[in-house]
Protein backbone atom coordinates (compact mmCIF):
# COMPACT_ATOMS: atom_id res chain seq x y z
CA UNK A 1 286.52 140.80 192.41
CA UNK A 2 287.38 139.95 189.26
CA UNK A 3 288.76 136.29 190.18
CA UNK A 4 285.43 135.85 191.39
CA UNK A 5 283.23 136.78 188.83
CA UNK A 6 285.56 134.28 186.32
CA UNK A 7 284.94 131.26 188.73
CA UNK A 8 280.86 132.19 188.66
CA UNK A 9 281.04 132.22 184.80
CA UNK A 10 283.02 128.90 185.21
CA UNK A 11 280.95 127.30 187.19
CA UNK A 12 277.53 128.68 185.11
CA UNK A 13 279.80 127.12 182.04
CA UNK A 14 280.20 123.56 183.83
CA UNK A 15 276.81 123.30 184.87
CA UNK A 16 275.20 124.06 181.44
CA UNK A 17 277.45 121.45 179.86
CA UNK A 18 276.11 118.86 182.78
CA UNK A 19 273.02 120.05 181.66
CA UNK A 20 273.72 119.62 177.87
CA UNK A 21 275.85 116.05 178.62
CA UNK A 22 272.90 115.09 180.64
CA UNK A 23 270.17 115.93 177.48
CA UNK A 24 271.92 114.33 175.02
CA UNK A 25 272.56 111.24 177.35
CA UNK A 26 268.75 111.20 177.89
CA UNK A 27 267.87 111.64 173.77
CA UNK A 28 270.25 108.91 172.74
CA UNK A 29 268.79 106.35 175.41
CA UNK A 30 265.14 107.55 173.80
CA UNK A 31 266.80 106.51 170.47
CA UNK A 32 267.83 103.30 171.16
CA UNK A 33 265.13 102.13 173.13
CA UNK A 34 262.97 103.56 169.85
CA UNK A 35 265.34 101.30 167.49
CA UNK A 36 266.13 98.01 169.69
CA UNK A 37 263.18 97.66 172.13
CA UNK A 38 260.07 98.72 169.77
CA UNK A 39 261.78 98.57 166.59
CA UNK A 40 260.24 95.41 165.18
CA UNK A 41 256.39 96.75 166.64
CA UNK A 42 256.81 99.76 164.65
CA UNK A 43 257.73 98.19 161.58
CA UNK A 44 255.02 95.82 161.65
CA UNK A 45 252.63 98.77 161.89
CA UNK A 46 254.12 100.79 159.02
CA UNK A 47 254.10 97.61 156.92
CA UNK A 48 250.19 96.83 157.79
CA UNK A 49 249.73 100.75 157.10
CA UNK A 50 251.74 100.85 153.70
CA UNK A 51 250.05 97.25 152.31
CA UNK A 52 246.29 97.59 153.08
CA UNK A 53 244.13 97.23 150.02
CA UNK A 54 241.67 100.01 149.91
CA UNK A 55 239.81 101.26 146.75
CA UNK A 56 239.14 105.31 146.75
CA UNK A 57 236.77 106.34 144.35
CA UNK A 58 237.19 109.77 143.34
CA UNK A 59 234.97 112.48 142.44
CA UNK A 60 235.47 114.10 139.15
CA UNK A 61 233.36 116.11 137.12
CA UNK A 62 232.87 115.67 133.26
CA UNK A 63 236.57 115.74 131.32
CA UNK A 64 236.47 117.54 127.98
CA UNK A 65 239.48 117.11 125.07
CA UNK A 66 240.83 120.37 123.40
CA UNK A 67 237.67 121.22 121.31
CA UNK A 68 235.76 121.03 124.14
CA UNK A 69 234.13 117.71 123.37
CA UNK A 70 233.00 115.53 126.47
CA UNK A 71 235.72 112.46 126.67
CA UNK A 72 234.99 110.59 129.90
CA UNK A 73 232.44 110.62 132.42
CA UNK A 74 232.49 109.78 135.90
């Protein structure tokens, strides 16, 4: 009885580590078809989101000094 309960905790044992081998075969085929295949795509859209020219205009009320006097209005 207890032989056999050791070989079903062996077995559970191997097949989570197929399972676990079998993950982490899958995430770092994700990776590198992330880095080599659209590597250059990506980069090309971070650099077009990073470099685009836009003017934001914001909203401030009036800014007053330390005695209270107005300084700058926008």
């Amino acid at each position: 009885m207890l032989s056999n309960l050791n070989m079903s905790r062996r077995k559970r044992i191997m097949y989570m580590m197929f399972i676990s081998f079998f993950i982490l075969i899958l995430l770092i085929i994700r990776i590198g078809f992330i880095q080599f295949v659209q590597g250059n795509w990506l980069s090309e859209l971070a650099y077009n989101q990073q470099s685009l020219d836009r003017q934001i205009n914001p909203k401030r009320g009036t800014i007053y000094d330390a005695t209270r006097k107005k300084r700058i209005s926008c």
